[in-house]
N, C-alpha and C. Protein backbone atom coordinates (compact mmCIF):
# COMPACT_ATOMS: atom_id res chain seq x y z
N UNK A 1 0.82 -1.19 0.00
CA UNK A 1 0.00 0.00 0.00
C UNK A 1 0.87 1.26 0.00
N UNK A 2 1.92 1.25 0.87
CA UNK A 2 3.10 2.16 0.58
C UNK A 2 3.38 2.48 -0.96
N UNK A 3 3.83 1.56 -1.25
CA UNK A 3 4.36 1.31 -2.64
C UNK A 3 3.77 2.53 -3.62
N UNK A 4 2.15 2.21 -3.69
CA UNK A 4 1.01 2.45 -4.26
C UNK A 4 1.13 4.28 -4.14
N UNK A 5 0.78 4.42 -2.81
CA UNK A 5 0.75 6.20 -2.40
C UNK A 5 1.60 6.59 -2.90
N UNK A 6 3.36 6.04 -2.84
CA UNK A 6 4.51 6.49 -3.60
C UNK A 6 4.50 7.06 -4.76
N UNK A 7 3.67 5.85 -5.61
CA UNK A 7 3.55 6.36 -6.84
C UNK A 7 2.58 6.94 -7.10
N UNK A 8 1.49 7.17 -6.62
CA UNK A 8 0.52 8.07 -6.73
C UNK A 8 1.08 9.56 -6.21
N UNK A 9 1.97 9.98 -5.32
CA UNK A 9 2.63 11.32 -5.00
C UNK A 9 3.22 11.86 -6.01
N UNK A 10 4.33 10.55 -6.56
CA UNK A 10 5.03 10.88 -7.68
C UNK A 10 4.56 11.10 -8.74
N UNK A 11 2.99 10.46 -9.32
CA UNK A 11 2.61 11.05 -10.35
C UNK A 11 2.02 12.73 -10.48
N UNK A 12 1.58 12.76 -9.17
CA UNK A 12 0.71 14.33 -8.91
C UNK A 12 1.56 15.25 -8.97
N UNK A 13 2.99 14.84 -8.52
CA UNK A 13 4.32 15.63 -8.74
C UNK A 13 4.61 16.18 -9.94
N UNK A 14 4.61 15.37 -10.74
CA UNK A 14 4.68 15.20 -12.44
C UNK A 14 3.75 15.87 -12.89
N UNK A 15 2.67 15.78 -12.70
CA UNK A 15 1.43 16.35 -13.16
C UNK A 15 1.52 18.11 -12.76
N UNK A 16 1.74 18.46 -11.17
CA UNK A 16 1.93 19.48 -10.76
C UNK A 16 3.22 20.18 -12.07
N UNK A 17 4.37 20.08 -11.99
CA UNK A 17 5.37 19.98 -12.85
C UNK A 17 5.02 20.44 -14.04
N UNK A 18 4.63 19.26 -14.91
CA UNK A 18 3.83 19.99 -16.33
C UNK A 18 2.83 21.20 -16.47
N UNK A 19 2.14 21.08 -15.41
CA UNK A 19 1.00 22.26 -15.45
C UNK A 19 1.78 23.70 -15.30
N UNK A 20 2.95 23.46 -14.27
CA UNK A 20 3.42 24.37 -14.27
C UNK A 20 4.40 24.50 -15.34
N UNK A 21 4.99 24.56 -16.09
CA UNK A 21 5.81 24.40 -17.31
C UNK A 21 4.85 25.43 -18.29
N UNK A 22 3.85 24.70 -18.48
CA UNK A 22 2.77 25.24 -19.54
C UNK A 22 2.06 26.54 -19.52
N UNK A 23 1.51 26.47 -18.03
CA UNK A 23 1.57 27.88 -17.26
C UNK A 23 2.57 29.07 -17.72
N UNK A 24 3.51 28.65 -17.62
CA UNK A 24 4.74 29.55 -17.37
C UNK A 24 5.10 29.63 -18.70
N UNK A 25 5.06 29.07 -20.08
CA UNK A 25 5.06 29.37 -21.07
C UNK A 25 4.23 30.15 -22.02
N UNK A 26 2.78 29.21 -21.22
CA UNK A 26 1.51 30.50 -22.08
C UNK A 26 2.07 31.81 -21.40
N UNK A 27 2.05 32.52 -20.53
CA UNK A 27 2.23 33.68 -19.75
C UNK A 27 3.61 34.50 -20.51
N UNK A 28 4.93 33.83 -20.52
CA UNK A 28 5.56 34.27 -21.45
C UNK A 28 5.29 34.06 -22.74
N UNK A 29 4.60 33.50 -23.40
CA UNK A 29 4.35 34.11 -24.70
C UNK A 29 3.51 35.12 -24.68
N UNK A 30 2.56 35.01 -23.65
CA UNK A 30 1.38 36.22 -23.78
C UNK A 30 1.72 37.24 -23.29
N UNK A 31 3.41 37.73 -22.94
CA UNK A 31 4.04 39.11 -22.61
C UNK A 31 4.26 39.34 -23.86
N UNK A 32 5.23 38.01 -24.56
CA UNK A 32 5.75 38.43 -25.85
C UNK A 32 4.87 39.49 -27.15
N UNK A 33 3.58 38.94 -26.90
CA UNK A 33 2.95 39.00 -28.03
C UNK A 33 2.87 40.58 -27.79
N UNK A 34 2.28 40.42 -26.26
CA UNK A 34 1.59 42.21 -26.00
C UNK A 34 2.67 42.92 -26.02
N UNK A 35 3.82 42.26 -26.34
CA UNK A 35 4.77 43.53 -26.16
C UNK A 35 4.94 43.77 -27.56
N UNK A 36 4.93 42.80 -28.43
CA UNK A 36 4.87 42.95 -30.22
C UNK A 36 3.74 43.46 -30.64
N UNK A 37 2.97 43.81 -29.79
CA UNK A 37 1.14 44.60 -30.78
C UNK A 37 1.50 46.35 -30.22
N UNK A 38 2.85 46.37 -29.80
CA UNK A 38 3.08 47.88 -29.18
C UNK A 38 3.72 48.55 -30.56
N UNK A 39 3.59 49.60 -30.97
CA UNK A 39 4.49 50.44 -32.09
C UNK A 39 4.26 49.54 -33.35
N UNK A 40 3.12 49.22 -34.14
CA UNK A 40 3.01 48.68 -35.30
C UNK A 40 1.98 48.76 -35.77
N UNK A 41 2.60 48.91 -37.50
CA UNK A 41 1.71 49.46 -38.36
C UNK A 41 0.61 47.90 -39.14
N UNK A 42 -0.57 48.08 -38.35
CA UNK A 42 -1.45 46.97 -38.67
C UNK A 42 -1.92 46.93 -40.17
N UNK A 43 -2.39 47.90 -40.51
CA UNK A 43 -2.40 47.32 -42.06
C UNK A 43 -1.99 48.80 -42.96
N UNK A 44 -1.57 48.94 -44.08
CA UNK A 44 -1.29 49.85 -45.21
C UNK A 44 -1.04 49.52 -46.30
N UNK A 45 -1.55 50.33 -47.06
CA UNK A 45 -1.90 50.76 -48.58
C UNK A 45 -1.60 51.91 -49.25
N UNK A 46 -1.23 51.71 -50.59
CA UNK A 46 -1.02 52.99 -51.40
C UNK A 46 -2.22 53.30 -51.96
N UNK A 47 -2.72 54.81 -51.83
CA UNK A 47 -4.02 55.48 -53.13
C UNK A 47 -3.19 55.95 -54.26
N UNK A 48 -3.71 55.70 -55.20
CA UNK A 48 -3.58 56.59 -56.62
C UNK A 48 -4.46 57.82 -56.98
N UNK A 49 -3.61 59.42 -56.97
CA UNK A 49 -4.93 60.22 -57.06
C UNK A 49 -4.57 60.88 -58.31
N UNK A 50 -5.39 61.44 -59.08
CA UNK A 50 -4.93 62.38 -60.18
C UNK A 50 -4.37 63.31 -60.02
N UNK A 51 -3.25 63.80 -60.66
CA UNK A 51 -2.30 65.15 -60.66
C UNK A 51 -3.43 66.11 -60.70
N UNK A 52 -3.02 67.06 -59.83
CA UNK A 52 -3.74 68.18 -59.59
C UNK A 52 -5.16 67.99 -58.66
N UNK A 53 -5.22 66.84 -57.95
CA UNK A 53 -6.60 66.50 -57.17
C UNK A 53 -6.30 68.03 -56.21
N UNK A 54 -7.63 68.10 -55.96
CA UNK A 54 -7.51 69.20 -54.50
C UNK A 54 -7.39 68.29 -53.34
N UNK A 55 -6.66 68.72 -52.85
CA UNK A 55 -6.33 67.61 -51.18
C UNK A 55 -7.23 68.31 -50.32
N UNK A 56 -8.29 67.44 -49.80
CA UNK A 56 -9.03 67.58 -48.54
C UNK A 56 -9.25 66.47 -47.61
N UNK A 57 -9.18 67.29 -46.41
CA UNK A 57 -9.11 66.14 -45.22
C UNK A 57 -10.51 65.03 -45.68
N UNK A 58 -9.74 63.87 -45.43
CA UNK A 58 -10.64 62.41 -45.43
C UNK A 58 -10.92 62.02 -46.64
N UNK A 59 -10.33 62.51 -47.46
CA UNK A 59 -10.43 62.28 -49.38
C UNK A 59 -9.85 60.91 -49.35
N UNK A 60 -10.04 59.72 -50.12
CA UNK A 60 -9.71 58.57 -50.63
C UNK A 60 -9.72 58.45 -52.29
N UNK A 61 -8.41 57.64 -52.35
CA UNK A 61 -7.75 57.68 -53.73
C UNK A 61 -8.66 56.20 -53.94
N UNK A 62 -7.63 55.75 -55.20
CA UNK A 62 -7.95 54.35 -55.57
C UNK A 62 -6.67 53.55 -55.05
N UNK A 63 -7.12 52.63 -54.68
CA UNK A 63 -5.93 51.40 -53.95
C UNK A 63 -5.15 50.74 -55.21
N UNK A 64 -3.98 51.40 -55.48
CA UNK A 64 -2.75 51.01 -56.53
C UNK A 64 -1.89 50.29 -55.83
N UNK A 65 -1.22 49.85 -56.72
CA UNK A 65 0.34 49.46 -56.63
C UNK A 65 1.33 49.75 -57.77
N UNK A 66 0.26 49.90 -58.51
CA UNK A 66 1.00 50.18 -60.11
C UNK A 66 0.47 51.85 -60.40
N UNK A 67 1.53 52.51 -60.60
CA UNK A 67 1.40 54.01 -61.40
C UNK A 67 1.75 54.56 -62.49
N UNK A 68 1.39 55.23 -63.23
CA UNK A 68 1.99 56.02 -64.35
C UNK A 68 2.38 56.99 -63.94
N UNK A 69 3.77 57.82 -64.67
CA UNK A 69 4.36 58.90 -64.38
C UNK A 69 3.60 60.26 -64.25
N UNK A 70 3.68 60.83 -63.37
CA UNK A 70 2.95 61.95 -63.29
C UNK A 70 1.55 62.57 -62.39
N UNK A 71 1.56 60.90 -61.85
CA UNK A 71 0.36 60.79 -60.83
C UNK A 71 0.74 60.80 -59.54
N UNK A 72 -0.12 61.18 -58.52
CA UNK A 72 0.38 61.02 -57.17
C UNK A 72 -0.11 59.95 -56.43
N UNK A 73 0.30 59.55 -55.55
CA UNK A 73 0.38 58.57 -54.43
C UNK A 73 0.08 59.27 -53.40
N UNK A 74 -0.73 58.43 -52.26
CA UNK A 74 -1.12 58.51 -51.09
C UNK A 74 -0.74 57.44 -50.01
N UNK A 75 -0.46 57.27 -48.64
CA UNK A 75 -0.05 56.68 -48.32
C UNK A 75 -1.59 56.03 -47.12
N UNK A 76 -1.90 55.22 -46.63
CA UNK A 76 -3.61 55.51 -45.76
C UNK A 76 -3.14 54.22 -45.06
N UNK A 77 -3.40 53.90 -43.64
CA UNK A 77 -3.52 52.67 -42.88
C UNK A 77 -3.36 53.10 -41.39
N UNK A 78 -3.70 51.99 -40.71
CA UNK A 78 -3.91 51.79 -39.36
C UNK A 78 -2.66 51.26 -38.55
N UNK A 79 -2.31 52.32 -37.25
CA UNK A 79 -0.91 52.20 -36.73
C UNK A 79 -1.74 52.03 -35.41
N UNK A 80 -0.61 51.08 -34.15
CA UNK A 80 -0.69 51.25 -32.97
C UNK A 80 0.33 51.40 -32.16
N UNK A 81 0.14 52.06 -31.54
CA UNK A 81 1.09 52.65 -30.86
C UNK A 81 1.55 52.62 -28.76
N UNK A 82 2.23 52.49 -28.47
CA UNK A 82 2.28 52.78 -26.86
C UNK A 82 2.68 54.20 -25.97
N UNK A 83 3.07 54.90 -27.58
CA UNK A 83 3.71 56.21 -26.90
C UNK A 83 3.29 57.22 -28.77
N UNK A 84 3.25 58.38 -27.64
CA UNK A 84 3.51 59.46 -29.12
C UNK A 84 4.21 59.61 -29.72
N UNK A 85 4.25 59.88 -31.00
CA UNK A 85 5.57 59.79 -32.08
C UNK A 85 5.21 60.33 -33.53
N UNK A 86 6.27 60.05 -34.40
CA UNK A 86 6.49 60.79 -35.63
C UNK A 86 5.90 59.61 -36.87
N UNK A 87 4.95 59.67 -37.50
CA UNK A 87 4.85 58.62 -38.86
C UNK A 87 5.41 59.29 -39.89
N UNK A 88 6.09 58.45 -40.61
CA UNK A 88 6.85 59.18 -41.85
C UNK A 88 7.27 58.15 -43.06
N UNK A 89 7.55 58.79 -44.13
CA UNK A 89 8.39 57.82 -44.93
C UNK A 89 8.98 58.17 -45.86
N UNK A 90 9.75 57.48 -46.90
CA UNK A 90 10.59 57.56 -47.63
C UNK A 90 10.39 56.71 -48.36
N UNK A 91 10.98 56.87 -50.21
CA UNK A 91 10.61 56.57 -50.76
C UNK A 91 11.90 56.08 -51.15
N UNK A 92 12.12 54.38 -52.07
CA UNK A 92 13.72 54.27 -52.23
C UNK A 92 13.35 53.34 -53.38
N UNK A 93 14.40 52.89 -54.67
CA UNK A 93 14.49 51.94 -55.71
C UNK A 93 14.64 51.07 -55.03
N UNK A 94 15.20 50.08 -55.73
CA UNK A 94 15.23 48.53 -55.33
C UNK A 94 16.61 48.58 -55.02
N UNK A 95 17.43 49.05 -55.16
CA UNK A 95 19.14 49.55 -54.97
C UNK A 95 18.77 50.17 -53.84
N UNK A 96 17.95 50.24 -52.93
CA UNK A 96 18.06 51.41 -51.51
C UNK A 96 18.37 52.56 -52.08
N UNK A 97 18.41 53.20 -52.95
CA UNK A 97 18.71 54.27 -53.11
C UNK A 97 17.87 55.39 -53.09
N UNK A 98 17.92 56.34 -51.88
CA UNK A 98 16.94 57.63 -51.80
C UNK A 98 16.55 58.20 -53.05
N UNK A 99 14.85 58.12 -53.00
CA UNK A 99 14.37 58.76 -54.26
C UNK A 99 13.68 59.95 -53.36
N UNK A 100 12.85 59.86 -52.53
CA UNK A 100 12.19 60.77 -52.04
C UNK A 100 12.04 60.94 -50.74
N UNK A 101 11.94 61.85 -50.08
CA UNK A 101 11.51 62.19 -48.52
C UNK A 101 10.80 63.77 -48.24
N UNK A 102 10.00 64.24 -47.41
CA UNK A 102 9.82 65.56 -47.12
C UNK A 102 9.36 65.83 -45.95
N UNK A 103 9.94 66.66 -45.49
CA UNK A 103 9.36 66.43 -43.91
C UNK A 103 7.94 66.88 -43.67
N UNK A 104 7.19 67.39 -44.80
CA UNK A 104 5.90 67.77 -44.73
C UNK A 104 4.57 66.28 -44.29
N UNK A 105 5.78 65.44 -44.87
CA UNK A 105 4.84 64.51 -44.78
C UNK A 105 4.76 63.29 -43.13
N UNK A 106 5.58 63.92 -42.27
CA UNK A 106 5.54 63.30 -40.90
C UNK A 106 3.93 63.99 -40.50
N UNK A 107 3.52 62.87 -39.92
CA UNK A 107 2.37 63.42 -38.95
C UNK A 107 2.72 62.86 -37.45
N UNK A 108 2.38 63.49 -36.82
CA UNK A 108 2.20 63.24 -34.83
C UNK A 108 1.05 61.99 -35.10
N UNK A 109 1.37 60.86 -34.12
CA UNK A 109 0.33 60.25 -34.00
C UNK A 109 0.50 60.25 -32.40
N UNK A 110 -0.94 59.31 -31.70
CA UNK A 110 -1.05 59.26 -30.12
C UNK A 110 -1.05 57.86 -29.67
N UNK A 111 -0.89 58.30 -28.40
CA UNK A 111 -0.70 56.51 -27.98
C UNK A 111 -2.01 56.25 -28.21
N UNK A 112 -1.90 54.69 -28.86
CA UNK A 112 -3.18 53.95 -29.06
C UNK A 112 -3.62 53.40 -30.26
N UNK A 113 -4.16 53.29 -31.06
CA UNK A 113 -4.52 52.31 -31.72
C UNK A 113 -5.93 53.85 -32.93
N UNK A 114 -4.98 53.92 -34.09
CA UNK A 114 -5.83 54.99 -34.92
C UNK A 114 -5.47 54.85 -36.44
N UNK A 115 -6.57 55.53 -36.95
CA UNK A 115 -6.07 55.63 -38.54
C UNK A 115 -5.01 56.71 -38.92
N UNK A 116 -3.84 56.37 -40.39
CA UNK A 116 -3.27 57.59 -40.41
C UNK A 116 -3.70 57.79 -41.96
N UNK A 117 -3.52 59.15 -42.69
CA UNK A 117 -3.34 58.93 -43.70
C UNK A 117 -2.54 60.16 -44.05
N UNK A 118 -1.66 60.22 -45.46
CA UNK A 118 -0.76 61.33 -45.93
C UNK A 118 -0.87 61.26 -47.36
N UNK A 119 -1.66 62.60 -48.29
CA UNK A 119 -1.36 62.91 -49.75
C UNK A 119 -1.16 63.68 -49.87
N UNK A 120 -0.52 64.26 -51.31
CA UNK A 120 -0.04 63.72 -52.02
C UNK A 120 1.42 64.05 -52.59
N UNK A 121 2.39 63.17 -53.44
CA UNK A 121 3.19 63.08 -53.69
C UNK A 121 3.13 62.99 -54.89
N UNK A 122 4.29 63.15 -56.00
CA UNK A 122 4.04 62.75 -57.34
C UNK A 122 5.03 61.58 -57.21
N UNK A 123 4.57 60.59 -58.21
CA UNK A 123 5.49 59.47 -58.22
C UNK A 123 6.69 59.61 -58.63
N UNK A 124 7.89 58.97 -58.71
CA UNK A 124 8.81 59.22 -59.47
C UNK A 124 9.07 59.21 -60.88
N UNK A 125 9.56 60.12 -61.50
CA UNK A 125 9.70 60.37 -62.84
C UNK A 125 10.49 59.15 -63.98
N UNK A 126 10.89 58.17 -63.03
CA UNK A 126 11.52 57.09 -64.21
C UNK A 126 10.76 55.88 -63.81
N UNK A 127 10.52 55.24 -64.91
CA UNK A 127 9.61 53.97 -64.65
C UNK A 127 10.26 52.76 -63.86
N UNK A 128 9.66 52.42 -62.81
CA UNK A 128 10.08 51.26 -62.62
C UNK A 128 9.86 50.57 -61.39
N UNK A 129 10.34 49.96 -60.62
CA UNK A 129 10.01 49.41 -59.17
C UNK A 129 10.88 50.66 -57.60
N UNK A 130 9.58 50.27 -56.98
CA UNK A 130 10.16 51.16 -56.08
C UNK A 130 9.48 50.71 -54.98
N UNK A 131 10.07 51.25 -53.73
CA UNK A 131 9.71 50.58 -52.29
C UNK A 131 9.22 51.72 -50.89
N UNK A 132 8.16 51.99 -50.74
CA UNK A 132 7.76 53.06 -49.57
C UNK A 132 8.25 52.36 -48.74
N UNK A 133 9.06 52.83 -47.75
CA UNK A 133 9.52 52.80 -46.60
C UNK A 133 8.15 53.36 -45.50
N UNK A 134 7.56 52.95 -44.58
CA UNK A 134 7.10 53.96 -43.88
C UNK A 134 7.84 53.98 -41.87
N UNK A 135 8.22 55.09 -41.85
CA UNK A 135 8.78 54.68 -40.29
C UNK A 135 7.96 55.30 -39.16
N UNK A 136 8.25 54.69 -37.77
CA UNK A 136 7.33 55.47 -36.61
C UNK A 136 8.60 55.89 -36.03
N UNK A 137 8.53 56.88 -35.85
CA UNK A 137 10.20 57.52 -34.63
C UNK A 137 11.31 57.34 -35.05
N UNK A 138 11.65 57.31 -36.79
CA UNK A 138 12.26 56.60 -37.45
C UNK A 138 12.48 54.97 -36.97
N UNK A 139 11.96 54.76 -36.62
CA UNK A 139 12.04 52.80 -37.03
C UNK A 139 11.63 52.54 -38.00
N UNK A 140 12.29 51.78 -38.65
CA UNK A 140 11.10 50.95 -39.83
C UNK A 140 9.99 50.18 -39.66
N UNK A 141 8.99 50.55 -39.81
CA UNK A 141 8.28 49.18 -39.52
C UNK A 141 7.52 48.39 -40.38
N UNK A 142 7.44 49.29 -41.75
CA UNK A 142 6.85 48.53 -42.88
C UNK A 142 7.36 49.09 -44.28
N UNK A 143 7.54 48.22 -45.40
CA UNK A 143 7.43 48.25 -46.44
C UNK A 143 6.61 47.94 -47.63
N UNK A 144 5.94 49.36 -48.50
CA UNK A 144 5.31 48.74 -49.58
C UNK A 144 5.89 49.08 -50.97
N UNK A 145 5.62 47.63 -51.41
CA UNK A 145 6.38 47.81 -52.81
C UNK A 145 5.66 48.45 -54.12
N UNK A 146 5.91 49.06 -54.98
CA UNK A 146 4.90 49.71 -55.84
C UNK A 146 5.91 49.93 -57.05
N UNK A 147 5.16 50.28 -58.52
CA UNK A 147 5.74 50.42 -59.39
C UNK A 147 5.38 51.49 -60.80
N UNK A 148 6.01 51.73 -61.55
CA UNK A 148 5.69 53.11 -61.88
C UNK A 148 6.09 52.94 -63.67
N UNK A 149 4.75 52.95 -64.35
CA UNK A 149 5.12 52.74 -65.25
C UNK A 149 5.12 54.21 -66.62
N UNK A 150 4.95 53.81 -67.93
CA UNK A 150 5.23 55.46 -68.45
C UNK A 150 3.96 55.63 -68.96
């Protein structure tokens, strides 16, 4: 009967053991995650608007990826955030090489979870592939690829 309780302690031991293991893993992943849903840009898109649109607050383009020379781009999507900061971006070839930036186009965002949007820009003048950078506080946190034809 000894015997028996022995191993019945030792299994509850085991059992205790694993639960705690699992415990202690969900919990660190579920810091990990909440600490990865802090400072990121949840979804974004490029608009396509016609040269010479009048820019007014809450205006929506058409959702491109592909442009012809001479048209402008808009940049529109949903950021979250844990602290206040700078949205911005830059525009680069497939060589990294700076095509565009302006500081007109940083906006303030707030802690929390909001829409941003920024127009307009003209695309670049030579056809071809190119990559929006967009950053929060200068970090990078996303890239969209787009392309520009004649």
């Amino acid at each position: 009967m000894k015997q028996v309780n022995l191993y019945l302690v030792l299994i509850i031991i085991f059992l205790v053991l694993i639960l705690g293991f699992v415990v202690y893993t969900y919990y660190s992943d579920y810091q990990r995650a909440k600490e990865n849903l802090a400072d990121r840009i949840i979804s974004a898109h490029l608009e396509r608007f016609p040269a010479g649109t009048k820019i007014e607050e809450g205006m929506k383009g058409e959702e491109k990826t592909i442009f012809k020379q001479g048209e402008w781009l808009g940049v529109v999507g949903e950021i979250k955030t844990k602290e206040s900061g700078k949205l911005s971006f830059k525009i680069f070839d497939l060589n990294d090489n700076l095509i565009a930036t302006k500081d007109i186009w940083q906006m303030s965002t707030k802690e929390g979870q909001g829409s941003f949007g920024m127009c307009c820009i003209v695309v670049p003048n030579e056809a071809g592939q190119f990559k929006l950078s967009l950053f929060f506080n200068d970090n990078l946190m996303k890239n969209l690829n787009f392309s520009v034809t004649e």
